[in-house]
Protein backbone atom coordinates (compact mmCIF):
# COMPACT_ATOMS: atom_id res chain seq x y z
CA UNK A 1 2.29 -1.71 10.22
CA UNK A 2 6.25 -2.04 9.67
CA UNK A 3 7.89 -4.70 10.63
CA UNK A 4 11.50 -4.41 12.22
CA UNK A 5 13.32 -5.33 9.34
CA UNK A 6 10.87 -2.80 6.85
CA UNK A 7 11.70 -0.08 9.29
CA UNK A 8 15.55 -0.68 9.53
CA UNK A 9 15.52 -1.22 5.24
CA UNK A 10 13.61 2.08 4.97
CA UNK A 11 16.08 4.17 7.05
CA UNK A 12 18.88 3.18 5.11
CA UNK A 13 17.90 5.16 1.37
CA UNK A 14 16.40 4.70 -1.64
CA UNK A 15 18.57 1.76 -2.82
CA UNK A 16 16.86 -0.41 0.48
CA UNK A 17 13.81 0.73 -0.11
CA UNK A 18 13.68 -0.07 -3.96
CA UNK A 19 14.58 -3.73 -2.62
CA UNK A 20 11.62 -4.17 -0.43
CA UNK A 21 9.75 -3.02 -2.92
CA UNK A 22 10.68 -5.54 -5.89
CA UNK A 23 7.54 -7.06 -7.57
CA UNK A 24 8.06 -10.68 -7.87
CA UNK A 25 8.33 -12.74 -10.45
CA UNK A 26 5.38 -13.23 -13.23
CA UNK A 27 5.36 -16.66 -12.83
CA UNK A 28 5.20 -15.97 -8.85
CA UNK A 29 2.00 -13.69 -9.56
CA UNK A 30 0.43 -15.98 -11.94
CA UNK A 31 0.78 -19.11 -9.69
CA UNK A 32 -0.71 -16.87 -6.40
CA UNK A 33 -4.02 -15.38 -9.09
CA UNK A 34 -4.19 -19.27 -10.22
CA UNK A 35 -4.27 -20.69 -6.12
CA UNK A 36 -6.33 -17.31 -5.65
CA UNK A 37 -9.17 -18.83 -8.01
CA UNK A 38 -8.96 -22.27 -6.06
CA UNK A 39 -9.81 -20.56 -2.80
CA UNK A 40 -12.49 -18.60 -4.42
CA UNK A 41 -14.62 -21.91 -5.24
CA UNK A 42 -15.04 -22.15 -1.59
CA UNK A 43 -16.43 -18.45 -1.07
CA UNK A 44 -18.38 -19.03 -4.19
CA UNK A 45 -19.91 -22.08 -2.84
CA UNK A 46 -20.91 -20.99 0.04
CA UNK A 47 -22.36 -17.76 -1.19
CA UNK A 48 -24.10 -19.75 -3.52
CA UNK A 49 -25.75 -21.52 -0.69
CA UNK A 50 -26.77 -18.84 1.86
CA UNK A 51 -28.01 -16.67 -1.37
CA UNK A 52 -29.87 -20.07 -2.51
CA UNK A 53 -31.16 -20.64 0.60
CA UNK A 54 -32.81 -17.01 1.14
CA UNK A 55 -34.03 -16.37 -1.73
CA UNK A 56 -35.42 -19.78 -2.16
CA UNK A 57 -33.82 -20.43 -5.32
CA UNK A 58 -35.24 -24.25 -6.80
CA UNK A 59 -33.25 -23.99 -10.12
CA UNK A 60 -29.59 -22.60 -10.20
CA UNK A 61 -30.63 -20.78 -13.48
CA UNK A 62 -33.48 -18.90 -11.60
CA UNK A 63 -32.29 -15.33 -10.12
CA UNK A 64 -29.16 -15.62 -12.25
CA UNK A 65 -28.28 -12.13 -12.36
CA UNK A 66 -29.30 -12.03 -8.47
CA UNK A 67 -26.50 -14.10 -7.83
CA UNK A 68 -24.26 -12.80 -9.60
CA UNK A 69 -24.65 -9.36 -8.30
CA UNK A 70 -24.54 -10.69 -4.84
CA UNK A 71 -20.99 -12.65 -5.49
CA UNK A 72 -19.85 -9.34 -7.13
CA UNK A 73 -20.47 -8.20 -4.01
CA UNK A 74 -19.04 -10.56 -1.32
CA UNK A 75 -16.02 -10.88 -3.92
CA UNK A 76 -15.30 -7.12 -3.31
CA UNK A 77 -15.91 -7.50 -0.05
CA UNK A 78 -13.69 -10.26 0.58
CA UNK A 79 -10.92 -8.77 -1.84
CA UNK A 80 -11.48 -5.19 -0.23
CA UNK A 81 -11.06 -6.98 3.61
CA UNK A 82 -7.82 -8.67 2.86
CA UNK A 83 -6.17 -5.79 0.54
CA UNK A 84 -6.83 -3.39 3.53
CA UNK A 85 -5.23 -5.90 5.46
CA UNK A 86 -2.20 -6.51 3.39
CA UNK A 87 -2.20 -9.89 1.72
CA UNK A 88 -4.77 -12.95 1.07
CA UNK A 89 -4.51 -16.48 1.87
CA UNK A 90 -3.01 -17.12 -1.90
CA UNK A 91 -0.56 -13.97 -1.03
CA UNK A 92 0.64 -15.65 2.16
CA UNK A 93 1.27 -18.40 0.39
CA UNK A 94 3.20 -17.37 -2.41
CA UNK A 95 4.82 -15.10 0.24
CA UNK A 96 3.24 -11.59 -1.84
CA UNK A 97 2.29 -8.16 -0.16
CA UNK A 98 0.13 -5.43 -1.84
CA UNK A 99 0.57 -2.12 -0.97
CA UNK A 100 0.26 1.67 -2.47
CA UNK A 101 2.96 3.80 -4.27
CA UNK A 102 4.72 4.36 -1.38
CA UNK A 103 5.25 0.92 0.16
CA UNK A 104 2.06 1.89 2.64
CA UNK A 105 -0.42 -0.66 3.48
CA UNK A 106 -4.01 0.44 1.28
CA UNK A 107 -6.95 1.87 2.78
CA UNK A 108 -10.25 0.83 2.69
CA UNK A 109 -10.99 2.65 -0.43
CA UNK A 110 -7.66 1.86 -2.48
CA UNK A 111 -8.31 -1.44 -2.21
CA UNK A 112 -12.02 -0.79 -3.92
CA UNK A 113 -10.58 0.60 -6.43
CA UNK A 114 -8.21 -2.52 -7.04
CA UNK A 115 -11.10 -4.43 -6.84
CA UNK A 116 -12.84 -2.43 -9.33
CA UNK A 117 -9.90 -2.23 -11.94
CA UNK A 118 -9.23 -5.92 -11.53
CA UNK A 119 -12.29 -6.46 -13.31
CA UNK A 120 -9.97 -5.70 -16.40
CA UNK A 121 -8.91 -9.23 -16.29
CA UNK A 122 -12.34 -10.46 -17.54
CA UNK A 123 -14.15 -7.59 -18.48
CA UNK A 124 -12.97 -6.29 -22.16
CA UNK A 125 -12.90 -10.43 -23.52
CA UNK A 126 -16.92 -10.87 -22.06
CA UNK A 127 -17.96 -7.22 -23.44
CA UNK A 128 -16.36 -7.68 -27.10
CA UNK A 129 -17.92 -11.49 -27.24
CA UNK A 130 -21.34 -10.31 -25.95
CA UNK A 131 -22.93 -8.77 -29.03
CA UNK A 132 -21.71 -12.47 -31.32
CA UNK A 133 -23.54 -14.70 -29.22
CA UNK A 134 -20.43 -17.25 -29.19
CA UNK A 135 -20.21 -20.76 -28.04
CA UNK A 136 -19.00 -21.12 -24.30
CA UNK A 137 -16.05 -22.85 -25.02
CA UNK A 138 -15.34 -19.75 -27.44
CA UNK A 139 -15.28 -17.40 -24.76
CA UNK A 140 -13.09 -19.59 -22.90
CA UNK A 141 -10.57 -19.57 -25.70
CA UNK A 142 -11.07 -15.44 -26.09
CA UNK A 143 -10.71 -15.47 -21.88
CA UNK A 144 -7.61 -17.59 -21.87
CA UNK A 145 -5.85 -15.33 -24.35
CA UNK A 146 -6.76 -11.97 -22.85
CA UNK A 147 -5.41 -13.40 -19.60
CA UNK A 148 -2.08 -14.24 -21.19
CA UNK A 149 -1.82 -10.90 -22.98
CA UNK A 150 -2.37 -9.09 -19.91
CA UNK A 151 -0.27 -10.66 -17.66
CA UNK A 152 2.74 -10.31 -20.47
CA UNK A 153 1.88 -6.75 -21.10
CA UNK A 154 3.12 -5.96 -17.09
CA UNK A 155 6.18 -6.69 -18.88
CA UNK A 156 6.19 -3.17 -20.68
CA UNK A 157 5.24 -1.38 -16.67
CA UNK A 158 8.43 0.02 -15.78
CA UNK A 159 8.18 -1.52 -12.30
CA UNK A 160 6.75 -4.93 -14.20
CA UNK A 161 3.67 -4.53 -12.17
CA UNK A 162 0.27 -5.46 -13.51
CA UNK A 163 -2.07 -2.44 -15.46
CA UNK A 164 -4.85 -2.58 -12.87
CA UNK A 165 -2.66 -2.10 -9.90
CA UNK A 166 -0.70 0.83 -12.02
CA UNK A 167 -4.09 2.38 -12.27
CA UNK A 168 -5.31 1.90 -9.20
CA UNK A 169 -2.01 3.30 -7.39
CA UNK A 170 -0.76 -0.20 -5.66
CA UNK A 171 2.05 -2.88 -5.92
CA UNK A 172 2.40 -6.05 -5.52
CA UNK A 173 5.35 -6.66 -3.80
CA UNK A 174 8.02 -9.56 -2.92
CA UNK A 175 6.95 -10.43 1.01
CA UNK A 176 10.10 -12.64 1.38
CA UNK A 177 12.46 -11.60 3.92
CA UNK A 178 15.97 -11.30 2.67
CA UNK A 179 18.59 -13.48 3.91
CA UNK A 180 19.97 -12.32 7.20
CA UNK A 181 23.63 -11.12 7.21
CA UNK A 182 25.78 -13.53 9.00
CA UNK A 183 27.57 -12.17 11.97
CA UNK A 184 29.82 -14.99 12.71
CA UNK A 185 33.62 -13.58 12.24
CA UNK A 186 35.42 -14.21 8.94
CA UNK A 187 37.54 -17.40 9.57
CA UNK A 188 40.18 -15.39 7.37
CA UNK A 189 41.30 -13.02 10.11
């Protein structure tokens, strides 16, 4: 769905559009992922609890790869739900839209896909320490870095947007609405 303004900026050429399409800052997108994994403890918690609760689980360490396929799955479900939609809690916040190539909200299936090749955040780091056996607090260190190299390599995208979204065909895009232009008459005529 456009929005007045969207439609208006659209009509008027490429320069309009390429500013309603502006990815925001890192630091914008890092602070909305960081609020984003806030949030999550709360769907993780209660997940936790309804898949506790039916499969009987005593011990959190029993049906440990249960659980963690069934948060893989509410997690895409969640992310997949408010993709589709346009933005998450986090992404209102920090005032951040996600949509394809061409500045269209995603469909149901793009936004699988974005789930899917988000995974690149914390995928390669886990895989490369699995066959070491290292510490925890290792893995941490070896997570932390991979996070910081891959947010800095959206630096070399030439729209600065993050690898996973370039391969799954979206942006992430500014949601503020630009300043409106003052109509009042210039006190110089």
């Amino acid at each position: 769905m456009q929005t007045p303004s969207s439609t208006t900026a659209l009509s008027q050429g490429p320069l309009a559009t390429s500013a309603l399409l502006r990815a925001p800052r890192l630091a914008r997108r890092m602070a909305c992922w960081l609020y984003e994994g806030m949030l999550m403890f709360g769907v993780v918690f209660m997940s936790g609890y309804l898949y506790s609760s039916l499969s009987q689980t005593r011990n959190a360490m029993d049906n440990r790869h249960g659980l963690q396929l069934f948060l893989f799955i509410i997690f895409g479900i969640y992310f997949t739900w408010f993709w589709h939609k346009g933005q998450t809690l986090a992404m209102k916040t920090w005032q951040i839209r996600i949509v394809d190539r061409n500045g269209q909200p995603l469909t149901q299936g793009r936004a699988l896909l974005r789930y899917a090749c988000s995974w690149l955040w914390f995928l390669p780091p886990l895989v490369v320490s699995m066959p070491f056996g290292l510490p925890v607090g290792e893995i941490v260190v070896l997570l932390s870095g991979w996070i910081v190299v891959w947010a800095l390599a959206s630096r070399l995208h030439p729209l600065q947007q993050f690898w996973h979204d370039a391969l799954a065909g979206t942006r992430l895009v500014s949601a503020e609405r630009p300043a409106p232009k003052s109509t009042a008459p210039d006190p110089s005529d």
